[in-house]
N, C-alpha and C. Protein backbone atom coordinates (compact mmCIF):
# COMPACT_ATOMS: atom_id res chain seq x y z
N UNK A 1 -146.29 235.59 -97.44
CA UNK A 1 -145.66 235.64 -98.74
C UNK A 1 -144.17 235.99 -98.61
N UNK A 2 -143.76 237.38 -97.80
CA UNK A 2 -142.56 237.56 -97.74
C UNK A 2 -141.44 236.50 -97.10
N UNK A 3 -142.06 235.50 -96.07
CA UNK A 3 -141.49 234.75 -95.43
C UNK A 3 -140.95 233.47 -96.39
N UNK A 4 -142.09 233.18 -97.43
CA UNK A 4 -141.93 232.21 -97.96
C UNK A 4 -140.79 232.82 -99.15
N UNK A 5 -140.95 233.70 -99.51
CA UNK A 5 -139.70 233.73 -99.94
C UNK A 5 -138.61 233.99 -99.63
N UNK A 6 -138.24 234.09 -98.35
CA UNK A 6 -136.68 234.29 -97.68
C UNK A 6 -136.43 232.34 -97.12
N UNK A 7 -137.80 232.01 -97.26
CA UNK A 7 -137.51 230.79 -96.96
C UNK A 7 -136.66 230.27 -98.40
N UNK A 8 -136.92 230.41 -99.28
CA UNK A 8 -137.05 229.66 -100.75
C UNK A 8 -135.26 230.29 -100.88
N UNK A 9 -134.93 231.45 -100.63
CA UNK A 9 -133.99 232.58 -101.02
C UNK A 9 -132.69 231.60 -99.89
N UNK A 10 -133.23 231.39 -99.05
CA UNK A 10 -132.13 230.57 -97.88
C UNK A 10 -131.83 228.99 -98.23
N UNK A 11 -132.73 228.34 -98.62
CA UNK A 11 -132.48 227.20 -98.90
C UNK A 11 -131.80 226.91 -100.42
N UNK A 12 -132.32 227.98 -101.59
CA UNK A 12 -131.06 227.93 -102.32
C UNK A 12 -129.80 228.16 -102.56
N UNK A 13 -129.67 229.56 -101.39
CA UNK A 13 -128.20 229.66 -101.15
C UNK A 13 -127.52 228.62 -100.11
N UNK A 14 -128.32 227.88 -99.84
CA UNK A 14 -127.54 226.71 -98.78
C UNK A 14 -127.32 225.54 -99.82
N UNK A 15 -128.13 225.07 -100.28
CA UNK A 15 -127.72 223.78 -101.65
C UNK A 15 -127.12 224.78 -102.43
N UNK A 16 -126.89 225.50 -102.98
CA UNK A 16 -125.88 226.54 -103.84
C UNK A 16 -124.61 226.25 -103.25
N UNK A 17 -124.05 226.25 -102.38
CA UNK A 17 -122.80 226.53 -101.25
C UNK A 17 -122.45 224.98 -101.02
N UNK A 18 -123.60 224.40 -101.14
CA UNK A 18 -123.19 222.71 -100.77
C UNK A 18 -122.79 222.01 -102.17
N UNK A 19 -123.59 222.48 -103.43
CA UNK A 19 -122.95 221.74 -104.51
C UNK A 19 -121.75 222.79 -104.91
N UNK A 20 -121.46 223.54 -104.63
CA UNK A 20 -119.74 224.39 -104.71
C UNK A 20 -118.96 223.97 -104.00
N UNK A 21 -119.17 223.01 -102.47
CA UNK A 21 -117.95 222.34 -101.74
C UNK A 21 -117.86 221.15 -102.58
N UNK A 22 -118.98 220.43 -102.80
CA UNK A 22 -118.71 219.23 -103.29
C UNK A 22 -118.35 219.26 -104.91
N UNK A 23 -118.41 219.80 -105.56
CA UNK A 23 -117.38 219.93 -106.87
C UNK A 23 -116.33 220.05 -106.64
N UNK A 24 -116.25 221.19 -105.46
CA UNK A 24 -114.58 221.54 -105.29
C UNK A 24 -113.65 219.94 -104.58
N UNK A 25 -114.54 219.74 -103.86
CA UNK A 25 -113.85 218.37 -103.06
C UNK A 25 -113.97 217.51 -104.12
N UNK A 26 -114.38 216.64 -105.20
CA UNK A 26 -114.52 215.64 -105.88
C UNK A 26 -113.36 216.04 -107.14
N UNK A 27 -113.10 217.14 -107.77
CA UNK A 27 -112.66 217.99 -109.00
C UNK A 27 -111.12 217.25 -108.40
N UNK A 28 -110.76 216.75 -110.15
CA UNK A 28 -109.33 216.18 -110.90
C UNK A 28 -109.54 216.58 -112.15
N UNK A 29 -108.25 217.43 -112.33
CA UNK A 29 -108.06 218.07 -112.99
C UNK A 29 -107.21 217.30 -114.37
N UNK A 30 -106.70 215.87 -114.01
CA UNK A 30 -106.00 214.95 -115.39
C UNK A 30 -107.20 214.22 -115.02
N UNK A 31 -108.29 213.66 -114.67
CA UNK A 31 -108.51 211.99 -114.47
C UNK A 31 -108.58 211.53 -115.84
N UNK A 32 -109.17 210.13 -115.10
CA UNK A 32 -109.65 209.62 -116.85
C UNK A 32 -110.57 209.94 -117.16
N UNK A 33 -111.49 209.85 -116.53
CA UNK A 33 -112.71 210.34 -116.49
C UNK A 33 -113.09 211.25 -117.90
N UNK A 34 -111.78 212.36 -117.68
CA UNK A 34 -112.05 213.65 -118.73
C UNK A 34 -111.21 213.37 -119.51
N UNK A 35 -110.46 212.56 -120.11
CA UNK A 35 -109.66 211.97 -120.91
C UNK A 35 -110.99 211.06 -121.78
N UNK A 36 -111.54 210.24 -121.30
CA UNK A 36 -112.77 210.45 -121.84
C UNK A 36 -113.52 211.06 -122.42
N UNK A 37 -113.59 212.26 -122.33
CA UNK A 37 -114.67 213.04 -122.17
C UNK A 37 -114.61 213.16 -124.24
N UNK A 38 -115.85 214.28 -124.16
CA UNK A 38 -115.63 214.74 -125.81
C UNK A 38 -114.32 215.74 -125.78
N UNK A 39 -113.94 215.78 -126.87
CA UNK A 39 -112.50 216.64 -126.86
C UNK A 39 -111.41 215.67 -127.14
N UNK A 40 -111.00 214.32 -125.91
CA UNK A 40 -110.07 213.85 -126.16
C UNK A 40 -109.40 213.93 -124.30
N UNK A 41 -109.52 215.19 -123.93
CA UNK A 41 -108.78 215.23 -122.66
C UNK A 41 -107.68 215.79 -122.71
N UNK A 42 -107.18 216.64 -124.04
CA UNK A 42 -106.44 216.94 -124.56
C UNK A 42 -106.45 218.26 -123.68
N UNK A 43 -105.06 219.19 -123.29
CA UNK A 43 -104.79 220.46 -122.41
C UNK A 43 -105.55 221.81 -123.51
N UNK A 44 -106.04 222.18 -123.49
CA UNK A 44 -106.27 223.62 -124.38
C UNK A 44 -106.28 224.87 -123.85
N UNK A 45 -105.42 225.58 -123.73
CA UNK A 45 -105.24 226.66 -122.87
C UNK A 45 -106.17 227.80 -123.66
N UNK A 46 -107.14 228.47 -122.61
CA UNK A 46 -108.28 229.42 -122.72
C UNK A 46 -107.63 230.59 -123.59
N UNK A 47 -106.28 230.75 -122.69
CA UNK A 47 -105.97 232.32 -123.12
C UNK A 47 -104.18 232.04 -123.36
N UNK A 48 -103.95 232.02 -124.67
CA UNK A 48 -102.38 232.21 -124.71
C UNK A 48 -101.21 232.91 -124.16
N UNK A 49 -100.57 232.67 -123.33
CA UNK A 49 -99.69 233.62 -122.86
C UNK A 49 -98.21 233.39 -123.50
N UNK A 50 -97.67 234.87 -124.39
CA UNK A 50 -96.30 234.86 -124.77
C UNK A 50 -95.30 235.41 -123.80
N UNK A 51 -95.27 235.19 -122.98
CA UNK A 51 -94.28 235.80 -121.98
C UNK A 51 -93.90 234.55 -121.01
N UNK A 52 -95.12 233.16 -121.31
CA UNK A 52 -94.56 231.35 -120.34
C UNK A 52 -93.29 230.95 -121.27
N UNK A 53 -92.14 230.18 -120.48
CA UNK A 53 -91.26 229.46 -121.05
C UNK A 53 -91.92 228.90 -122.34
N UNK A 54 -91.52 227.96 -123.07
CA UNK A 54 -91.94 226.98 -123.81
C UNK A 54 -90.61 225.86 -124.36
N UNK A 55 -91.47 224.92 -124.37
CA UNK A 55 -90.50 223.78 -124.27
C UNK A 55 -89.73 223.43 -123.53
N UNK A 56 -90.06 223.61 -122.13
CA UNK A 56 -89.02 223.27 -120.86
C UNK A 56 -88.06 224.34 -121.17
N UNK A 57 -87.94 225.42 -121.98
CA UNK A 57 -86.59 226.41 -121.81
C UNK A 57 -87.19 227.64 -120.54
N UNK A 58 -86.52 228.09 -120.30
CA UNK A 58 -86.67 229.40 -119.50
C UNK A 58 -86.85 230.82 -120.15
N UNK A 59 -87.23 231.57 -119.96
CA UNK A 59 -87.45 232.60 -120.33
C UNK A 59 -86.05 233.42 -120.85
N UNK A 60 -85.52 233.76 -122.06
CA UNK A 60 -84.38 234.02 -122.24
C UNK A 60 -83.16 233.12 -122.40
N UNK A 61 -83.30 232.07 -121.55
CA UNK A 61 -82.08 231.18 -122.07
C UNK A 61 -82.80 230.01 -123.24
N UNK A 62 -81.56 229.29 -123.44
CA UNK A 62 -81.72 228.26 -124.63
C UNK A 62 -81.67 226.88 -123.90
N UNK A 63 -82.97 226.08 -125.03
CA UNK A 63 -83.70 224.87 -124.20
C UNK A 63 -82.16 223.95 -123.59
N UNK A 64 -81.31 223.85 -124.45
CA UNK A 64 -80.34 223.12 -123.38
C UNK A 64 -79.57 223.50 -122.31
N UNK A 65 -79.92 224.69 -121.78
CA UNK A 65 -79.92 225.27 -120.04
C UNK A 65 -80.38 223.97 -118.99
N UNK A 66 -81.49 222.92 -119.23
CA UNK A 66 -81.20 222.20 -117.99
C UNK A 66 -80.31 220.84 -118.39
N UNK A 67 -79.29 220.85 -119.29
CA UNK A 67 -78.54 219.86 -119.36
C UNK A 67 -77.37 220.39 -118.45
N UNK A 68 -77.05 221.75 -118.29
CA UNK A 68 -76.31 222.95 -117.62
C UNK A 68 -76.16 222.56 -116.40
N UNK A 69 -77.84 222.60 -115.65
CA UNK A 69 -78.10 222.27 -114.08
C UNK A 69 -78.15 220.81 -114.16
N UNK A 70 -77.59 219.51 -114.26
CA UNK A 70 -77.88 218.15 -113.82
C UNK A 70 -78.72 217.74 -113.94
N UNK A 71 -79.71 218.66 -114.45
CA UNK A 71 -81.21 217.89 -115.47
C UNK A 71 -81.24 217.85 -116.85
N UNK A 72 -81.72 216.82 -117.05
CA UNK A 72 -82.02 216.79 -118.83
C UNK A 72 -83.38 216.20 -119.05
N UNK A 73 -83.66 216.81 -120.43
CA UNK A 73 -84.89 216.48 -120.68
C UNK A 73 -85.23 214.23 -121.52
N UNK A 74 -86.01 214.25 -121.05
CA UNK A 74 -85.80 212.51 -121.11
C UNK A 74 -86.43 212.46 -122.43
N UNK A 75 -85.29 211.52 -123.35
CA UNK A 75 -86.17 211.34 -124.55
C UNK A 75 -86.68 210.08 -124.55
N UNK A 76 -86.40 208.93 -123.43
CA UNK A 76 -86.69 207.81 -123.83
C UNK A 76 -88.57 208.13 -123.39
N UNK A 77 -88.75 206.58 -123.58
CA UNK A 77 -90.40 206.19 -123.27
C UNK A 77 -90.41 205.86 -121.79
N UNK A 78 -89.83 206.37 -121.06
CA UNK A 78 -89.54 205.45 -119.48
C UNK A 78 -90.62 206.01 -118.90
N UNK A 79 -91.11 205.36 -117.92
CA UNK A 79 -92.72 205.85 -117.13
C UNK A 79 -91.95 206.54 -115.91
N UNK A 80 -92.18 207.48 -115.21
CA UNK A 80 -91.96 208.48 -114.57
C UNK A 80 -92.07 207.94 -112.89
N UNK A 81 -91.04 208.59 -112.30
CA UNK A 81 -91.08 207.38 -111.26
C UNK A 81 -92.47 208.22 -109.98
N UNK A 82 -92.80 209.40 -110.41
CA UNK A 82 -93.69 210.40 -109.26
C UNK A 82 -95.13 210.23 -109.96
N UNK A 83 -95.94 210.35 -108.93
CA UNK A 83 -97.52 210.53 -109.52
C UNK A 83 -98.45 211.69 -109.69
N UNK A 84 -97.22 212.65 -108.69
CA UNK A 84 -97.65 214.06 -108.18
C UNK A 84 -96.64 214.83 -108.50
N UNK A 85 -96.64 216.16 -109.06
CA UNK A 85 -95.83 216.49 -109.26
C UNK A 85 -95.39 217.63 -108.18
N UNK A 86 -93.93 217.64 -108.01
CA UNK A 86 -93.76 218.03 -106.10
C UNK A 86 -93.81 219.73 -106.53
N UNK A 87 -94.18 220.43 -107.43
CA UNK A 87 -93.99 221.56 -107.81
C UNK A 87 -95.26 222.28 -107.38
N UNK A 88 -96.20 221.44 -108.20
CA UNK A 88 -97.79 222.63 -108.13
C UNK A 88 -98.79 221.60 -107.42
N UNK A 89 -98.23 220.47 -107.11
CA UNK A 89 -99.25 219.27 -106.34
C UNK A 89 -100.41 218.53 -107.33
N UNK A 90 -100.12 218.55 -108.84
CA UNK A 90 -101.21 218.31 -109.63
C UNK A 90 -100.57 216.92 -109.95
N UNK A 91 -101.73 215.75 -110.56
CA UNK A 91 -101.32 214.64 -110.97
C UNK A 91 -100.56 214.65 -112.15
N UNK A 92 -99.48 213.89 -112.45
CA UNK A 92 -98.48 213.53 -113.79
C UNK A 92 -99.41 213.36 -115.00
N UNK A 93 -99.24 214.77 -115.65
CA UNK A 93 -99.47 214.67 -117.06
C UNK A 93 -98.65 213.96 -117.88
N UNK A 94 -98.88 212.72 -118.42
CA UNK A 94 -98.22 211.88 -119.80
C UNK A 94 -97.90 212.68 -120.66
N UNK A 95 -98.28 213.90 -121.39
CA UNK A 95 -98.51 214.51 -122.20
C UNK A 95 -97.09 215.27 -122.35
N UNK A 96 -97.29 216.35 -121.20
CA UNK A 96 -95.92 216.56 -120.80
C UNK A 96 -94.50 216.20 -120.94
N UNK A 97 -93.61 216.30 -121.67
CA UNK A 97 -92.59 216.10 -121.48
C UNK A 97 -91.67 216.02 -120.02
N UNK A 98 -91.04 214.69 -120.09
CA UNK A 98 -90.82 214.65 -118.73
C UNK A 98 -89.19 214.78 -118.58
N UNK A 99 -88.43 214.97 -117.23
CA UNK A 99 -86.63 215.11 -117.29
C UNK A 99 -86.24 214.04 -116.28
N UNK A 100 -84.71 213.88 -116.69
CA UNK A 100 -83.78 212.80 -115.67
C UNK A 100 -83.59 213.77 -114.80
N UNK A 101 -83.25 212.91 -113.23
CA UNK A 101 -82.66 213.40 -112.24
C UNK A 101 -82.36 212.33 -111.16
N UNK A 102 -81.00 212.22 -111.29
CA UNK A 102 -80.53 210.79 -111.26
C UNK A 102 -80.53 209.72 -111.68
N UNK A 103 -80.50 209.99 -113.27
CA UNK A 103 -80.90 208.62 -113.74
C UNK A 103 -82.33 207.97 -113.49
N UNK A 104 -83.41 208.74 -113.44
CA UNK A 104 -84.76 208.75 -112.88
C UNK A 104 -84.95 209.58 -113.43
N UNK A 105 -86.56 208.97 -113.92
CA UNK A 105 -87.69 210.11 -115.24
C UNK A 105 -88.78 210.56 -114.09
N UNK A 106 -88.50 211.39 -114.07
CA UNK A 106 -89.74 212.35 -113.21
C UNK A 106 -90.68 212.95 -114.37
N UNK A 107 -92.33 213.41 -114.25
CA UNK A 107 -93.38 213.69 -114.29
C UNK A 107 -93.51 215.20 -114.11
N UNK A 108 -94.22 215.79 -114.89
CA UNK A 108 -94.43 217.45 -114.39
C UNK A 108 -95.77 217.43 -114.48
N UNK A 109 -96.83 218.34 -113.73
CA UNK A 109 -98.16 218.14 -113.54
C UNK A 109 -98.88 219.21 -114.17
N UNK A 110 -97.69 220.56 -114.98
CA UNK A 110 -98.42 221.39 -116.00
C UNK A 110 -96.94 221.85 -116.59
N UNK A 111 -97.27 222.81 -117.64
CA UNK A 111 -96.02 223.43 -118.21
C UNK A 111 -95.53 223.91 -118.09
N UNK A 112 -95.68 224.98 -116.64
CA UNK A 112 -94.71 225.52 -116.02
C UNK A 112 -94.06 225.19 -115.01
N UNK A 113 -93.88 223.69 -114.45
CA UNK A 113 -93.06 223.19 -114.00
C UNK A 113 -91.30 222.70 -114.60
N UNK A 114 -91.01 222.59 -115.70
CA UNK A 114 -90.17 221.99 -116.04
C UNK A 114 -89.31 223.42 -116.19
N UNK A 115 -89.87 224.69 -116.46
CA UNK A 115 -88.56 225.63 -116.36
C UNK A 115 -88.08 225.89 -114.88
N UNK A 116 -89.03 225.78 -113.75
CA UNK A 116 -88.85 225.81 -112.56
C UNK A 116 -87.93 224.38 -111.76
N UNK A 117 -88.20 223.46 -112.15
CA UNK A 117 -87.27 222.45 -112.03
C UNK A 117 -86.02 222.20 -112.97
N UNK A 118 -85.67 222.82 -113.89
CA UNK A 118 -84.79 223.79 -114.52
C UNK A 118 -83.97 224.29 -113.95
N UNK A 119 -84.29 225.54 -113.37
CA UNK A 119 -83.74 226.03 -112.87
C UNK A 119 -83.01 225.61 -110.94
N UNK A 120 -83.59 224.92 -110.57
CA UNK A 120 -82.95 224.36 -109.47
C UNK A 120 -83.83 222.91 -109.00
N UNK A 121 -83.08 222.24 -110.07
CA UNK A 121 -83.41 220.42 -109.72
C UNK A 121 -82.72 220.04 -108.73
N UNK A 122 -81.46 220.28 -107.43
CA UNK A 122 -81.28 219.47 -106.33
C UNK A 122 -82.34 220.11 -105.35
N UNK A 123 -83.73 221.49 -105.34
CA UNK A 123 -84.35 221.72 -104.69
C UNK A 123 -85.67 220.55 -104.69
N UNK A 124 -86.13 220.31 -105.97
CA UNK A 124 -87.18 219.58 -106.58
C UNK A 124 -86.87 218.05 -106.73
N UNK A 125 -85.80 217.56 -107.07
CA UNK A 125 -85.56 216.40 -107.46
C UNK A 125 -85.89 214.96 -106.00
N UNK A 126 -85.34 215.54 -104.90
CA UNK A 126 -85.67 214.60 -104.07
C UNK A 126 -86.97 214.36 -103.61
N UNK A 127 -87.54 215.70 -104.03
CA UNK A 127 -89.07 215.58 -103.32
C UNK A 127 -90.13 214.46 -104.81
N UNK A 128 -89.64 214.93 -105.83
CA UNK A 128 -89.97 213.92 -107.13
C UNK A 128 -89.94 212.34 -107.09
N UNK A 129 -88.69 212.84 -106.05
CA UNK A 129 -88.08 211.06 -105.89
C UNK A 129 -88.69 210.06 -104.81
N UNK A 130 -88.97 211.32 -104.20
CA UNK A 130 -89.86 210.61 -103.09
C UNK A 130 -91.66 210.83 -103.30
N UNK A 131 -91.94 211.54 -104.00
CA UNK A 131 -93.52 211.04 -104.54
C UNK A 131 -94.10 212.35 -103.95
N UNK A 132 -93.55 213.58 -103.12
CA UNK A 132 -93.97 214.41 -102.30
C UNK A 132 -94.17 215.52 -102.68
N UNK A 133 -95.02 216.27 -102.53
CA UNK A 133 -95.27 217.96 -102.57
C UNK A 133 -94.78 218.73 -101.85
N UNK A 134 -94.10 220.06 -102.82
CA UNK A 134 -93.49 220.95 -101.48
C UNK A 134 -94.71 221.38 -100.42
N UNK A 135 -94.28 221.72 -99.19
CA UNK A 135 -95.09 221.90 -98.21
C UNK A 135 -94.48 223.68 -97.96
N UNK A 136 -95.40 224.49 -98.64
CA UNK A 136 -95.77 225.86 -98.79
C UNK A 136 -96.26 226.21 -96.94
């Protein structure tokens, strides 16, 4: 009896551990998939935080601070020339408001990228331009 249940106790913590790699390995966090989904696919943040930028401004300064640094925020409809965004490594949210940098519409992959590329777009901008993630 006792055996059979350390048997039963082992084999669920082993398929337990195997469907937790494989969510983790398969999991996209924009696809379409969940754009699909019920909801819409729409961002809904769990827990509000008043202390994040908002609207691409920075904390304390005023939203036209990245016209300041050689970025601006893009009003046209132009499709974004990155797929990844080189900041947090997440796929280009549409949703998002996106900025020029060089005459090129780059992509941000959540909302706290655009005060961070804000604040120093010749760090971010080439890696945007080239499709790449910083390498941490």
């Amino acid at each position: 009896m006792t055996r059979s249940l350390f048997i039963f106790l082992g084999t669920f913590a082993v398929g337990a551990f195997v469907a937790l790699v494989a969510r983790a390995a398969f999991f996209e966090p924009h696809s379409a998939r969940e754009a699909n989904a019920v909801g819409g696919g729409d961002y809904a943040p769990m827990v509000t935080n008043t202390l994040a930028p908002r609207d691409g401004a920075t904390a304390g300064a005023p939203a036209s601070s990245a016209v300041a640094t050689g970025a601006s925020v893009a009003s046209a409809d132009g499709k974004p020339v990155n797929t990844v965004c080189a900041i947090c490594g997440m796929d280009v949210d549409p949703k998002i408001p996106t900025a020029t940098y060089q005459g090129k519409t780059i992509g941000f992959g959540c909302k706290m990228c655009p005060p961070k590329f804000a604040k120093d777009p010749d760090r971010w901008g080439p890696l945007y331009l080239k499709n790449e993630v910083v390498k941490r």
